[in-house]
N, C-alpha and C. Protein backbone atom coordinates (compact mmCIF):
# COMPACT_ATOMS: atom_id res chain seq x y z
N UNK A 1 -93.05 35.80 -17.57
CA UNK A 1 -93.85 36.93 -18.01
C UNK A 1 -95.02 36.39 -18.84
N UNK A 2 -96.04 36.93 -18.06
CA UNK A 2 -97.38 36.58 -18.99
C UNK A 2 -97.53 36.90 -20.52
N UNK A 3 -98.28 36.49 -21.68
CA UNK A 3 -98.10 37.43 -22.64
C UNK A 3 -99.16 38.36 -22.89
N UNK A 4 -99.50 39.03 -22.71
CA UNK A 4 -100.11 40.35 -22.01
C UNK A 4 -98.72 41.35 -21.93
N UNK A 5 -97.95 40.99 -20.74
CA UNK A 5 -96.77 41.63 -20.40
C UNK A 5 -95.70 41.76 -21.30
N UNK A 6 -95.54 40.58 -21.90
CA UNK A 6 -94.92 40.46 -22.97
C UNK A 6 -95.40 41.54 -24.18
N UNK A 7 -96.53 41.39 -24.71
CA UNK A 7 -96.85 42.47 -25.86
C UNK A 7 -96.28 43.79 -25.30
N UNK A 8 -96.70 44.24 -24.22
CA UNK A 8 -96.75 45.58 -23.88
C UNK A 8 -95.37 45.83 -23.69
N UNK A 9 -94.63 44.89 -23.39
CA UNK A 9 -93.21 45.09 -23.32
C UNK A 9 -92.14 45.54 -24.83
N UNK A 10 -92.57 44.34 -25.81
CA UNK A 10 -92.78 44.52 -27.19
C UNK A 10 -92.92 45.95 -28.00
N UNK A 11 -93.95 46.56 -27.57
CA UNK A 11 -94.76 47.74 -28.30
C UNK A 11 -94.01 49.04 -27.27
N UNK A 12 -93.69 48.76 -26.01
CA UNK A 12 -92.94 50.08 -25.56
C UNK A 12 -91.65 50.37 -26.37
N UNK A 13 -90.70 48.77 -26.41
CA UNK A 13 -89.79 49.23 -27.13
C UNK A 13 -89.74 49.15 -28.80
N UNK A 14 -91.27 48.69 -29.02
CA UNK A 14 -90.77 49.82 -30.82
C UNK A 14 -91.32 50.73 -30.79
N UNK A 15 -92.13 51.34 -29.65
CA UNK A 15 -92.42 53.16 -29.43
C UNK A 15 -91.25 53.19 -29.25
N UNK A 16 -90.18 53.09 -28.59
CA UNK A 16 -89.08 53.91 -28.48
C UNK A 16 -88.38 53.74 -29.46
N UNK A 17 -87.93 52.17 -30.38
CA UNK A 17 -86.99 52.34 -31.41
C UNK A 17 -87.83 53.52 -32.39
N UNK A 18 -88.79 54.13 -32.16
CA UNK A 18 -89.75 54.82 -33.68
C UNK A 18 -89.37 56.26 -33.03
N UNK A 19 -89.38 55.99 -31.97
CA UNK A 19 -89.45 57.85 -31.39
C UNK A 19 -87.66 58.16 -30.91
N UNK A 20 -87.03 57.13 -31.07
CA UNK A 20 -85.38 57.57 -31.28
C UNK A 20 -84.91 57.49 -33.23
N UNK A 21 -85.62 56.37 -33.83
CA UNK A 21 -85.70 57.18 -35.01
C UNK A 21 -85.53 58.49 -35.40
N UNK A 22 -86.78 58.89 -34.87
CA UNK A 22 -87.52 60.57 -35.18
C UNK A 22 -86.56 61.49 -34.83
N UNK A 23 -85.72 61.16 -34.05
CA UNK A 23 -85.03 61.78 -33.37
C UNK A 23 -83.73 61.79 -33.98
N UNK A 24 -83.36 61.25 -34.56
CA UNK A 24 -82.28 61.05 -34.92
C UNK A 24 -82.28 61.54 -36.92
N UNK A 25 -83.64 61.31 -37.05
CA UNK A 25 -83.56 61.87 -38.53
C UNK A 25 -84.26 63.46 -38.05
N UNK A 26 -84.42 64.11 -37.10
CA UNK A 26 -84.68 65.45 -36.87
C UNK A 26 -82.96 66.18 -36.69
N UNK A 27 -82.35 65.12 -36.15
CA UNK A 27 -80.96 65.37 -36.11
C UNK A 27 -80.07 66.17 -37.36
N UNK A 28 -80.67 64.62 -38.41
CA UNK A 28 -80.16 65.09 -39.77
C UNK A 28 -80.58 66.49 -40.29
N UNK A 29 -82.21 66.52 -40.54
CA UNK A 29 -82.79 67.73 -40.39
C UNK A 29 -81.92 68.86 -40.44
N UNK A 30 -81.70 69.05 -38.80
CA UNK A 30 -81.14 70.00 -38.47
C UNK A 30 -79.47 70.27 -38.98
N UNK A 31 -78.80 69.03 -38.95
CA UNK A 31 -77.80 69.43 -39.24
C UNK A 31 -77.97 70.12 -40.99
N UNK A 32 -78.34 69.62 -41.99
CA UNK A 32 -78.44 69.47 -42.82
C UNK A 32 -79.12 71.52 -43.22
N UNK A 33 -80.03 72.07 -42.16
CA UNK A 33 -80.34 73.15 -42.24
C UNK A 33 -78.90 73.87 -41.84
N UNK A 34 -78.42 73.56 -40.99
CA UNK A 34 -77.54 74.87 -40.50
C UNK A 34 -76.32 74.66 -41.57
N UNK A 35 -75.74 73.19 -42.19
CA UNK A 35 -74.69 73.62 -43.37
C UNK A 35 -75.04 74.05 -44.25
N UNK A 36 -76.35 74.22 -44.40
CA UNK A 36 -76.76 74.82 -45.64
C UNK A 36 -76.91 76.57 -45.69
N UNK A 37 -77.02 76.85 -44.12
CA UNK A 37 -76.53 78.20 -43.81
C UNK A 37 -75.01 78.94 -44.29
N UNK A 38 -74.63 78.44 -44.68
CA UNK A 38 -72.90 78.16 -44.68
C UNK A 38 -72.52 77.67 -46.00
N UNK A 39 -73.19 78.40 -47.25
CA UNK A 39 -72.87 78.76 -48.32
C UNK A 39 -71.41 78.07 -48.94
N UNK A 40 -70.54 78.88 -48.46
CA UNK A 40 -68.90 79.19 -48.74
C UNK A 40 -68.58 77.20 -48.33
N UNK A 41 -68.29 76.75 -47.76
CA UNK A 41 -68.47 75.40 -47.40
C UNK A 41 -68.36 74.52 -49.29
N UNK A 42 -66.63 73.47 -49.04
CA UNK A 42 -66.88 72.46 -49.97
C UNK A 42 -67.56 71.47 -50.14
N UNK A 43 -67.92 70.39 -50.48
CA UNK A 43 -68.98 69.98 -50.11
C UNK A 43 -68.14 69.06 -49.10
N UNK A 44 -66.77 68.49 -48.62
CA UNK A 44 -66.22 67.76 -47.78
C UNK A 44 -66.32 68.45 -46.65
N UNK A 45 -66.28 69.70 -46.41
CA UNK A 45 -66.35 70.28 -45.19
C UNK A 45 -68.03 70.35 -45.01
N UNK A 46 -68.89 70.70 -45.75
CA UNK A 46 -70.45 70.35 -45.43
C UNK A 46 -70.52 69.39 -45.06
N UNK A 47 -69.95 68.07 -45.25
CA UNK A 47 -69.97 66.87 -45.12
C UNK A 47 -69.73 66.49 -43.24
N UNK A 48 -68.58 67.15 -43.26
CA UNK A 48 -67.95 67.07 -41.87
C UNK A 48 -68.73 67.95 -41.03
N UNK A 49 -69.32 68.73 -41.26
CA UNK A 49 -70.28 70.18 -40.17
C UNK A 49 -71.85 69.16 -40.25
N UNK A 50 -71.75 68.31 -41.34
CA UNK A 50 -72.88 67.72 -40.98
C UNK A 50 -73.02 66.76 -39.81
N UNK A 51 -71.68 66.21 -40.12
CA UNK A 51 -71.63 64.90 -39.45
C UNK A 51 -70.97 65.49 -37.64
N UNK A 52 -70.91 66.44 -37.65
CA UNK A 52 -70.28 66.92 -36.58
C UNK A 52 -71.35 67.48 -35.50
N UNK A 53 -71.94 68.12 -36.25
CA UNK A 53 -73.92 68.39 -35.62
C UNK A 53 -74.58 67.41 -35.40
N UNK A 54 -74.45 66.54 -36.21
CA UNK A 54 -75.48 65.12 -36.24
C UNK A 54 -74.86 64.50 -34.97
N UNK A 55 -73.90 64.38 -34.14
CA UNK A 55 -73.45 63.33 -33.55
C UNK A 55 -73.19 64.53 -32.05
N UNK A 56 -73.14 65.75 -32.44
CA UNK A 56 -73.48 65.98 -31.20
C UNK A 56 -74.92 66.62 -30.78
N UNK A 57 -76.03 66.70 -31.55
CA UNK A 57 -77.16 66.78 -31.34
C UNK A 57 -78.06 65.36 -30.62
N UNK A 58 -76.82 64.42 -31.57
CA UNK A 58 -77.44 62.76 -30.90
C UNK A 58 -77.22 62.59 -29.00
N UNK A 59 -75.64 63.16 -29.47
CA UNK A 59 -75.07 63.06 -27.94
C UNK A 59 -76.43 64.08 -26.53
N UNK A 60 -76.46 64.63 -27.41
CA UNK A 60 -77.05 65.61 -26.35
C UNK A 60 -78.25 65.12 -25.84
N UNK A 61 -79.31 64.63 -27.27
CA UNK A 61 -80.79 63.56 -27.15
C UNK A 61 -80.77 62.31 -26.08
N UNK A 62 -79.40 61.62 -26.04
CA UNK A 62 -79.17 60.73 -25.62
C UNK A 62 -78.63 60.94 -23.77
N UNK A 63 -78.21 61.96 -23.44
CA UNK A 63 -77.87 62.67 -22.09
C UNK A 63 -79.27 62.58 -21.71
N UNK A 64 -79.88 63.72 -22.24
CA UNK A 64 -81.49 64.07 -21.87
C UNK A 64 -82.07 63.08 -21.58
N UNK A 65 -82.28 62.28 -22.28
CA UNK A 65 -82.84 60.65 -22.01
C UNK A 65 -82.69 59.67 -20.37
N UNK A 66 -80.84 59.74 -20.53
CA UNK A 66 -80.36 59.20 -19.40
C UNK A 66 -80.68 59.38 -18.33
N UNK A 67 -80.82 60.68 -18.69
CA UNK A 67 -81.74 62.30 -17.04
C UNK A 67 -82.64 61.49 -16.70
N UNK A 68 -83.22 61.90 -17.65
CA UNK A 68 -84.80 61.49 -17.44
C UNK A 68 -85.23 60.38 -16.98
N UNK A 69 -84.64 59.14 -17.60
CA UNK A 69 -84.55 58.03 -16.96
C UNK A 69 -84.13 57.43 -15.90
N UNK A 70 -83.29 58.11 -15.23
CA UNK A 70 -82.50 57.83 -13.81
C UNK A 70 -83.22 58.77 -12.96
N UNK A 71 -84.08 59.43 -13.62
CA UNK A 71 -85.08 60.07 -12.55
C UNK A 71 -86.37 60.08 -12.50
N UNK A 72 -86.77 59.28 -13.55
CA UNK A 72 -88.05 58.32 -13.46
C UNK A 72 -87.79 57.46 -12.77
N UNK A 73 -86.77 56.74 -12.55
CA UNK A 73 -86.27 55.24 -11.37
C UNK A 73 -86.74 55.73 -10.06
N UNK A 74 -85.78 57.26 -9.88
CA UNK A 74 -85.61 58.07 -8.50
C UNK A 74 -87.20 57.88 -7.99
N UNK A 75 -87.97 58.86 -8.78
CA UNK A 75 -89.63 58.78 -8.81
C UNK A 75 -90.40 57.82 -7.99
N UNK A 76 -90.42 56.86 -8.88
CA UNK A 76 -90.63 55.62 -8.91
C UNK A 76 -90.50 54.64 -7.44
N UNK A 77 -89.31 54.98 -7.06
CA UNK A 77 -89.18 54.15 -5.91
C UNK A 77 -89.48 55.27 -4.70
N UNK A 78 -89.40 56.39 -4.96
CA UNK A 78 -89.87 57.28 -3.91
C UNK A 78 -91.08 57.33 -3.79
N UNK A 79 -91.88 56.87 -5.13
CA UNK A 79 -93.45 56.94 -4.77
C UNK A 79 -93.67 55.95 -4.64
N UNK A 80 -93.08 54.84 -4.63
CA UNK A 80 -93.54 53.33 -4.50
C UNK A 80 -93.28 53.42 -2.48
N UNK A 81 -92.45 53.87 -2.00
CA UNK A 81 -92.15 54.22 -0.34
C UNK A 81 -93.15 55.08 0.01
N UNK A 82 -93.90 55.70 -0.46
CA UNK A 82 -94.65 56.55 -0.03
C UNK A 82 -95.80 55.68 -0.25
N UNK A 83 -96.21 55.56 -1.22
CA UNK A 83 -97.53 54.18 -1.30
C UNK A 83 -97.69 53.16 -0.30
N UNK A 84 -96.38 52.47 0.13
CA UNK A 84 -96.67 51.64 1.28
C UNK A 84 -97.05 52.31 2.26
N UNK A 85 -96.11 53.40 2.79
CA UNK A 85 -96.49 54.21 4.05
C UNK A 85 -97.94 54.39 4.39
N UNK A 86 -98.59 54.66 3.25
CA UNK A 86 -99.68 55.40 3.21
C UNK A 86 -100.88 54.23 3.22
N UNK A 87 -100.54 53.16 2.34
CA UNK A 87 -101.03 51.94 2.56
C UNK A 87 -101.61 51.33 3.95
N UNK A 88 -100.32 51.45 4.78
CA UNK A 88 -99.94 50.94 5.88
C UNK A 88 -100.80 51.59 7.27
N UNK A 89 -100.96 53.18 6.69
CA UNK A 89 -101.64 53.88 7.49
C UNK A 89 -102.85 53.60 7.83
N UNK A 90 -103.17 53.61 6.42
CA UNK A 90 -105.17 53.11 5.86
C UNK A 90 -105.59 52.05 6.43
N UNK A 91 -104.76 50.94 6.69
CA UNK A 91 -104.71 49.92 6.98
C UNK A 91 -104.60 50.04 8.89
N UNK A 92 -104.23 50.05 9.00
CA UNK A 92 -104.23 50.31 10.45
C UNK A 92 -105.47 51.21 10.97
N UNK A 93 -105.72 52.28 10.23
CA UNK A 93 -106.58 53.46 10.67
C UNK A 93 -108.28 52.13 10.43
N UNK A 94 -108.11 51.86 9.99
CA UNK A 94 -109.27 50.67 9.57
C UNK A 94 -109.50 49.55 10.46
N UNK A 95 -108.13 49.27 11.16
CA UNK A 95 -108.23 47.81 12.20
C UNK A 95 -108.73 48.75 13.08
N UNK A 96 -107.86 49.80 13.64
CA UNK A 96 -109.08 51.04 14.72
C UNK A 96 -110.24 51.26 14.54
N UNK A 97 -110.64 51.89 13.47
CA UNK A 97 -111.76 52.36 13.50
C UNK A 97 -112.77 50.89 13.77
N UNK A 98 -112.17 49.76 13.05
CA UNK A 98 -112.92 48.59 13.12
C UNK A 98 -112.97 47.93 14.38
N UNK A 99 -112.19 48.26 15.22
CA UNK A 99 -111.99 47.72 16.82
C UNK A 99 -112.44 48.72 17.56
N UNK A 100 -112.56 49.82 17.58
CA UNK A 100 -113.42 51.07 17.63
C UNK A 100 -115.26 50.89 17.98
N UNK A 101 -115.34 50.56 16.88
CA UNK A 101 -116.73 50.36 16.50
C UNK A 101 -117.28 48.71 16.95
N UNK A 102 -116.25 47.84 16.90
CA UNK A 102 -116.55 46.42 17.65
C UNK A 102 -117.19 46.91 19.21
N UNK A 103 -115.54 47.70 19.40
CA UNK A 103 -116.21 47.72 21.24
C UNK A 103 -117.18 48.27 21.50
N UNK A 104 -117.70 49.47 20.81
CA UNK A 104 -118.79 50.53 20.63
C UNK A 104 -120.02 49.36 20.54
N UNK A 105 -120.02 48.81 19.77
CA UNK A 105 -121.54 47.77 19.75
C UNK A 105 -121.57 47.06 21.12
N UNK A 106 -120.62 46.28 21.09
CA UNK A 106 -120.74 45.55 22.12
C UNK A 106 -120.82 46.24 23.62
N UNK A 107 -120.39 47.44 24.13
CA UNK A 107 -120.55 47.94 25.09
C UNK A 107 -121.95 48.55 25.09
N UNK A 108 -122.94 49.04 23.84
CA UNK A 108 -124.42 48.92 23.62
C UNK A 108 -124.94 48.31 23.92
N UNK A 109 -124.46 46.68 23.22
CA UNK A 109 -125.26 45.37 23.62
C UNK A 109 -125.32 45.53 25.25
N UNK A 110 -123.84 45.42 25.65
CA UNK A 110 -124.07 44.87 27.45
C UNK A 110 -124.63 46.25 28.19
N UNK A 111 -124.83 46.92 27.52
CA UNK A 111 -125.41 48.41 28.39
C UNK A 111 -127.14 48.13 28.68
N UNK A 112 -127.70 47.56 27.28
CA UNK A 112 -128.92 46.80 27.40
C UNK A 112 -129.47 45.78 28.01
N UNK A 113 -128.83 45.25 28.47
CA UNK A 113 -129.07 44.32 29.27
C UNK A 113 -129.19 44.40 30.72
């Protein structure tokens, strides 16, 4: 890996360690709002409704992710098959048109003569 590739490789994953951070202290956040809904609560059971939200709000961030990611792959290689196809087309439509237009001159030339 060039380092070029390398940096950019680098900087995607501390965008992501920073934006699973965020995510994970929005977690707290939240948990931290809804036991506080919940008055009556000792503070050991706040404790536990915290920690009980926090870990399945994580769980849930962390599903979403997986989605997403196993279907950015899906994407990815479906548009990478479609790129060649299409590649392949251009490419050909070009040796025609270019063998096309060869014979086209040359049947000019010998028509002139």
């Amino acid at each position: 890996m060039n380092p070029r590739q390398d940096s950019a490789l680098g900087l995607a994953r501390l965008e992501g360690h920073l934006l699973w951070a965020a995510e994970v202290e929005e977690a707290r956040r939240q948990a931290d709002r809804f036991a506080g809904e919940l008055p009556w609560l000792t503070t050991a059971q706040r404790e536990e409704v915290e920690r009980v939200y926090r870990a399945d709000r994580i769980a849930v961030s962390r599903a979403t992710l997986v989605r997403i990611r196993d279907r950015t792959a899906e994407l990815r290689t479906e548009y990478e098959a479609r790129y060649r196809r299409l590649r392949a087309r251009c490419v050909a439509l070009a040796v025609v048109a270019g063998a096309s237009g060869a014979a086209t001159a040359i049947a000019a030339l010998l028509t002139r003569r």
